[in-house]
Protein backbone atom coordinates (compact mmCIF):
# COMPACT_ATOMS: atom_id res chain seq x y z
CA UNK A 1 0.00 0.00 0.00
CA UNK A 2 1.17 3.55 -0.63
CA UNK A 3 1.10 6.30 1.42
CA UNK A 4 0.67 9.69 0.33
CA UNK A 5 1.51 12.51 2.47
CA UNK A 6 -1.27 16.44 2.13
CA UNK A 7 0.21 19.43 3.32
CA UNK A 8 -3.65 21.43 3.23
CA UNK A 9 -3.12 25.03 3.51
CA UNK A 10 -5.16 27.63 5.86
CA UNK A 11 -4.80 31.02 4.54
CA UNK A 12 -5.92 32.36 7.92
CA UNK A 13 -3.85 30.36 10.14
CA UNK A 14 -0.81 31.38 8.51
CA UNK A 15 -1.64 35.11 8.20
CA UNK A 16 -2.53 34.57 12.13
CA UNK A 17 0.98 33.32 12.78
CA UNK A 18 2.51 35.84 10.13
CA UNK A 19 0.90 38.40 12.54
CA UNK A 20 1.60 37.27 16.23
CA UNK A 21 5.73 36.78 14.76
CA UNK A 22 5.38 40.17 13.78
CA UNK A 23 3.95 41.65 16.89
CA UNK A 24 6.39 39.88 19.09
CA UNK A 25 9.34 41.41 17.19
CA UNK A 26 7.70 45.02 17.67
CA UNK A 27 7.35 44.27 21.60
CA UNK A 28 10.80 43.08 22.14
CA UNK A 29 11.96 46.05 20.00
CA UNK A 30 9.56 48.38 22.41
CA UNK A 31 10.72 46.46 25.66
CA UNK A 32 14.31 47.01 24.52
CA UNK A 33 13.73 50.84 23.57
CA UNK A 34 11.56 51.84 27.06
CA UNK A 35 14.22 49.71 29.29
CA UNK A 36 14.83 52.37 32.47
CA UNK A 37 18.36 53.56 32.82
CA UNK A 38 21.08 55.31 35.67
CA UNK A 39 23.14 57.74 34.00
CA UNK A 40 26.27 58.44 36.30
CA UNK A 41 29.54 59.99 35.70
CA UNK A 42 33.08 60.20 38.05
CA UNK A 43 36.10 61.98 38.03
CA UNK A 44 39.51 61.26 39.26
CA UNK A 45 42.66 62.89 39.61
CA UNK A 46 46.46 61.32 39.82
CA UNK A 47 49.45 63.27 40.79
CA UNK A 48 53.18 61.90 39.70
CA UNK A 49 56.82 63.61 39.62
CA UNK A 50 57.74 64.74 36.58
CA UNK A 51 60.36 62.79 35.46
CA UNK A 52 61.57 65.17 32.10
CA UNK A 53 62.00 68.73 31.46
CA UNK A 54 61.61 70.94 28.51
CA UNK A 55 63.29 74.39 28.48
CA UNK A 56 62.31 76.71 25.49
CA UNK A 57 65.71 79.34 25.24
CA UNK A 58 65.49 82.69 23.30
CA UNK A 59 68.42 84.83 21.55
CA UNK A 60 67.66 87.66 20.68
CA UNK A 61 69.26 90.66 18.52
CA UNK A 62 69.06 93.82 17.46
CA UNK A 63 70.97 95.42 14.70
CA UNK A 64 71.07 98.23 12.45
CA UNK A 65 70.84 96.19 9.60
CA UNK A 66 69.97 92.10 9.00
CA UNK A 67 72.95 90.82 8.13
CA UNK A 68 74.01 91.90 11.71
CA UNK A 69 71.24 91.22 13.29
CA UNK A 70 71.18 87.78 11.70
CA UNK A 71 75.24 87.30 12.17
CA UNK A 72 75.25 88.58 15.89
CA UNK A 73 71.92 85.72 16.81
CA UNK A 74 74.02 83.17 15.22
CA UNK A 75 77.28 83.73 16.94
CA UNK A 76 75.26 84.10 20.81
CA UNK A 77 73.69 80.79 19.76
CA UNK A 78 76.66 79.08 19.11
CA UNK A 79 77.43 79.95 22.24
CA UNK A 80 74.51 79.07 24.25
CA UNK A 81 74.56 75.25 22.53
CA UNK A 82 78.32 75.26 23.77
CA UNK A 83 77.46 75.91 27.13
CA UNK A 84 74.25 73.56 27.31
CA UNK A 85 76.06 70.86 25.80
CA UNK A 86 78.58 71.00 28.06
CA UNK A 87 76.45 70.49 31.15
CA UNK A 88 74.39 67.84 29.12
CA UNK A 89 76.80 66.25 27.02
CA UNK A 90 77.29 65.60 23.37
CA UNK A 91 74.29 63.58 23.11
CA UNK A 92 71.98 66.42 24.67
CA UNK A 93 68.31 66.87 23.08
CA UNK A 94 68.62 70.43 21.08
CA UNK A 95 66.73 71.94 18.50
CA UNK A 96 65.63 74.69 16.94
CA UNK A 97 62.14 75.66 17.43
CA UNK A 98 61.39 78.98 15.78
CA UNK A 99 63.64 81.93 14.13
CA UNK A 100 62.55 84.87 12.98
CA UNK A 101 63.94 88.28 11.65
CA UNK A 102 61.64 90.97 11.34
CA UNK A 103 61.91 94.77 10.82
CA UNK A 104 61.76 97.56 13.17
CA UNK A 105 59.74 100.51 11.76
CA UNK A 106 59.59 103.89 12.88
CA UNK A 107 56.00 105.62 12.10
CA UNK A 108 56.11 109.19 11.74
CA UNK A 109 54.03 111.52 14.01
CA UNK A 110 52.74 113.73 11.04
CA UNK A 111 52.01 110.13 9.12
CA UNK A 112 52.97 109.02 6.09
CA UNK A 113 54.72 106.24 5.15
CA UNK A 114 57.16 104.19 7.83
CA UNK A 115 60.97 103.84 8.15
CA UNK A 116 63.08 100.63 9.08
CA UNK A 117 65.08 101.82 11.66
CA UNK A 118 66.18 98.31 12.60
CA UNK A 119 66.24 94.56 12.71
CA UNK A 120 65.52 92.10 15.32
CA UNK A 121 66.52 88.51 15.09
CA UNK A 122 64.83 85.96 17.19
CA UNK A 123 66.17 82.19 17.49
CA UNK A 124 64.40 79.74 20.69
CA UNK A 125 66.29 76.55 21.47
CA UNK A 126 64.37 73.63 22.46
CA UNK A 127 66.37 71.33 25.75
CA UNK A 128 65.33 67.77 26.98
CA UNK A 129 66.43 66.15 30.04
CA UNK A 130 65.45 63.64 32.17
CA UNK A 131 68.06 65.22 34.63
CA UNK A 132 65.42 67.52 36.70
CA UNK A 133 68.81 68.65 39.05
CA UNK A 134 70.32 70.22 35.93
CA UNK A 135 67.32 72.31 35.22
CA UNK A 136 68.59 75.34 37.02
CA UNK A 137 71.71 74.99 35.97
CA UNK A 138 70.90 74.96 31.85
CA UNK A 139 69.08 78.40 32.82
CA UNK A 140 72.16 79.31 33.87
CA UNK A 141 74.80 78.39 32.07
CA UNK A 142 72.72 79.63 28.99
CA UNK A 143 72.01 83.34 30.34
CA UNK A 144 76.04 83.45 30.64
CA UNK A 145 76.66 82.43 27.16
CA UNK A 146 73.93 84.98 25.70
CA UNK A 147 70.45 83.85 25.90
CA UNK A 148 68.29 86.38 26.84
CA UNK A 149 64.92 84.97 27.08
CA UNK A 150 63.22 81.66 29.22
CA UNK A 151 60.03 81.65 26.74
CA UNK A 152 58.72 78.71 28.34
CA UNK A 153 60.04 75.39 31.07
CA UNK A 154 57.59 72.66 30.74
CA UNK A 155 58.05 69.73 33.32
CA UNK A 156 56.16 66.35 32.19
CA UNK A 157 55.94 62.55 32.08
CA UNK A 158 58.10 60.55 29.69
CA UNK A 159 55.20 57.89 30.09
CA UNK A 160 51.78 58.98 31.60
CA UNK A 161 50.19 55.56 30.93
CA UNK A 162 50.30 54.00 34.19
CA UNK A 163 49.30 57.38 35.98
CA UNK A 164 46.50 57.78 33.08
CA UNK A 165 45.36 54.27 33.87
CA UNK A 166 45.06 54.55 37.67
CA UNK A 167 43.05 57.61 36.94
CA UNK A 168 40.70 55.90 34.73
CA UNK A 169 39.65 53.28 37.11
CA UNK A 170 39.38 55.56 40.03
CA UNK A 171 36.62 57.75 38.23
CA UNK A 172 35.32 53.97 36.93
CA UNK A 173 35.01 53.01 40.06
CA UNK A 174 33.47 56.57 41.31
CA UNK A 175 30.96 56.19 38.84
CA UNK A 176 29.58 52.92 39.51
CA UNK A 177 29.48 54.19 43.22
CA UNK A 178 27.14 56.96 42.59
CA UNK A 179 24.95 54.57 40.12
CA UNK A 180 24.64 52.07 43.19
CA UNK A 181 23.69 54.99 45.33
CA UNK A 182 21.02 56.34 43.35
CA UNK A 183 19.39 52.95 42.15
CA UNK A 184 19.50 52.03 46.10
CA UNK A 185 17.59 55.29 47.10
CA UNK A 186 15.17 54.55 44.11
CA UNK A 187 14.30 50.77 45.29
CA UNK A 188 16.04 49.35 42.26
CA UNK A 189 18.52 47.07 41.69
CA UNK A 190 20.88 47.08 38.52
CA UNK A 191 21.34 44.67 35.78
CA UNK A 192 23.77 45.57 34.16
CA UNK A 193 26.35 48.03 32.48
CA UNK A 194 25.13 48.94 29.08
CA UNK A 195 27.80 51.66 28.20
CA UNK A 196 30.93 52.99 29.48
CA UNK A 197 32.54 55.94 28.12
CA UNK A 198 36.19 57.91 29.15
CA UNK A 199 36.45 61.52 28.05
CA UNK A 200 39.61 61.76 29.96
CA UNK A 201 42.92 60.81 30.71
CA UNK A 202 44.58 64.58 30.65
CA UNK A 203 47.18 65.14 31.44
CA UNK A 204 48.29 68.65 32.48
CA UNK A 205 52.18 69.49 32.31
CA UNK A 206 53.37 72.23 34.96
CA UNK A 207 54.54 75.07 32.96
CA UNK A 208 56.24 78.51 33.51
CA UNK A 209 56.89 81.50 31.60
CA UNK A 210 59.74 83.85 32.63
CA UNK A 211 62.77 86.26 30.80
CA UNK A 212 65.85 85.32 31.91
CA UNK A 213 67.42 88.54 30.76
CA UNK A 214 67.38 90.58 34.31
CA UNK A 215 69.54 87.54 35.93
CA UNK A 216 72.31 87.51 33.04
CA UNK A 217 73.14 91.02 34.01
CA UNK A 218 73.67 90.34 37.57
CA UNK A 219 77.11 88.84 37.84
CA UNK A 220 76.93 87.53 41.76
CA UNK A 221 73.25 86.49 41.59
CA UNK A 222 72.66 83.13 43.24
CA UNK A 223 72.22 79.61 41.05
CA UNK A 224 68.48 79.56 39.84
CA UNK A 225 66.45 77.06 41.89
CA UNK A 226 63.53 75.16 40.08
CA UNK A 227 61.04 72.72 42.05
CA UNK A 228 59.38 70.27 39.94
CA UNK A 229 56.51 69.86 41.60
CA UNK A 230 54.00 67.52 40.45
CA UNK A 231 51.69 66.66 37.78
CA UNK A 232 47.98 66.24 37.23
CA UNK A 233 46.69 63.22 35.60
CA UNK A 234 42.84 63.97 35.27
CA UNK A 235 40.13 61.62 33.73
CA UNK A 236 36.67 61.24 33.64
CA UNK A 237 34.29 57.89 33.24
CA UNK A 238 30.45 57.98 32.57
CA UNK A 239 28.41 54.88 32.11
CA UNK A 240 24.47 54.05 31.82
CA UNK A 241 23.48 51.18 33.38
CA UNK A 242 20.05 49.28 32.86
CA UNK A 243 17.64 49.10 36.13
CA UNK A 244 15.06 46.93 37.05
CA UNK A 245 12.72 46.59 39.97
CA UNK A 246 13.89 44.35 43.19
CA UNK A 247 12.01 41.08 43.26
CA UNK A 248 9.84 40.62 46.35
């Protein structure tokens, strides 16, 4: 005997199940788009040492014309990388930064047009070191040889990972405090972490501005002194985490 197999088709059954798949996809995508949610944020900050140094040197000159002007900066530099390198060595981190030579005008009181009455030429010098003692003593030695100008010293990490890092998880962990606090006082409980985000991580070098030019000309004036201080690692973590109510 032989068996046959009917498949027998209901229209409405099938639009019925059609219509119940449909609907459950639009409530899970409604459950998953009205799900209640803790927004919290934390903030941490790390201090290190400093562990390198950045001085930013000026020469400047003045001339009557810019050849001199230009011929006078070149020979104070000289100088200046002389004396650095010998307190540094050889293999000492130098460069050159910016140079400029520019015109001096003279604008008449009655108007009309402006005369150059000079040149000034402008050269800053760059130094690295990781040797925060010899900080004071660079400023010096380079004031003797002819620098005239400190435009910037800059202390900072040569790696601010592990101080970025610590930061990170401090305001993590901040944040996740506050959350806890706020779904406690609400009479939830959380579920879960849905999104974690770092807008942080700074980190903020300690940096001065001075002219050096008022110490050159005092022949007995003590050894500049420089303190280091310490540096700011800041970061900040926010997350949102998903809430639901405490099962009684």
């Amino acid at each position: 005997m032989t068996l046959k197999r009917f498949v027998i088709a209901v229209p409405g059954l099938l639009a019925a199940l059609v219509l119940v798949s449909v609907s459950a996809y639009g409530q899970e995508k409604s459950d998953e788009s009205s799900r209640a949610t803790i927004s919290a944020s934390g903030e941490a900050t790390v201090t290190a040492k400093p562990d390198r140094a950045q001085i930013d040197i000026g020469v400047i000159t003045q001339a009557d014309n810019a050849q001199a002007a230009s011929t006078q900066n070149a020979s104070r530099l000289d100088g200046v990388i002389s004396a650095v390198r010998k307190a540094l060595g050889q293999a000492a981190d130098l460069k050159t930064i910016s140079y400029s030579l520019t015109p001096i005008y003279r604008y008449p009181k009655e108007g009309g047009e402006p005369s150059v009455i000079a040149y000034r030429a402008s050269n800053v010098l760059r130094v690295r070191t990781d040797d925060l003692e010899q900080v004071g003593k660079i400023i010096d030695l380079a004031t003797g040889a002819g620098a005239n100008a400190i435009q910037q010293l800059q202390f900072e990490l040569k790696d601010p990972g592990q101080a970025r890092s610590q930061a990170l998880r401090e305001a993590a962990s901040q944040a996740k405090t506050k959350a806890e606090a706020i779904a406690s006082a609400l009479g939830v409980q959380i579920v879960r972490v849905l999104s974690a985000t770092e807008s942080g991580g700074v980190v903020a070098p300690r940096v001065f501005q001075a002219t050096a030019g008022v110490r050159a000309q005092a022949a007995a004036a003590p050894p500049t002194q420089v303190e280091s201080g310490t540096i700011d690692v800041h970061a900040t973590v926010s997350l949102i985490v998903q809430i639901a109510q405490i099962a009684k």
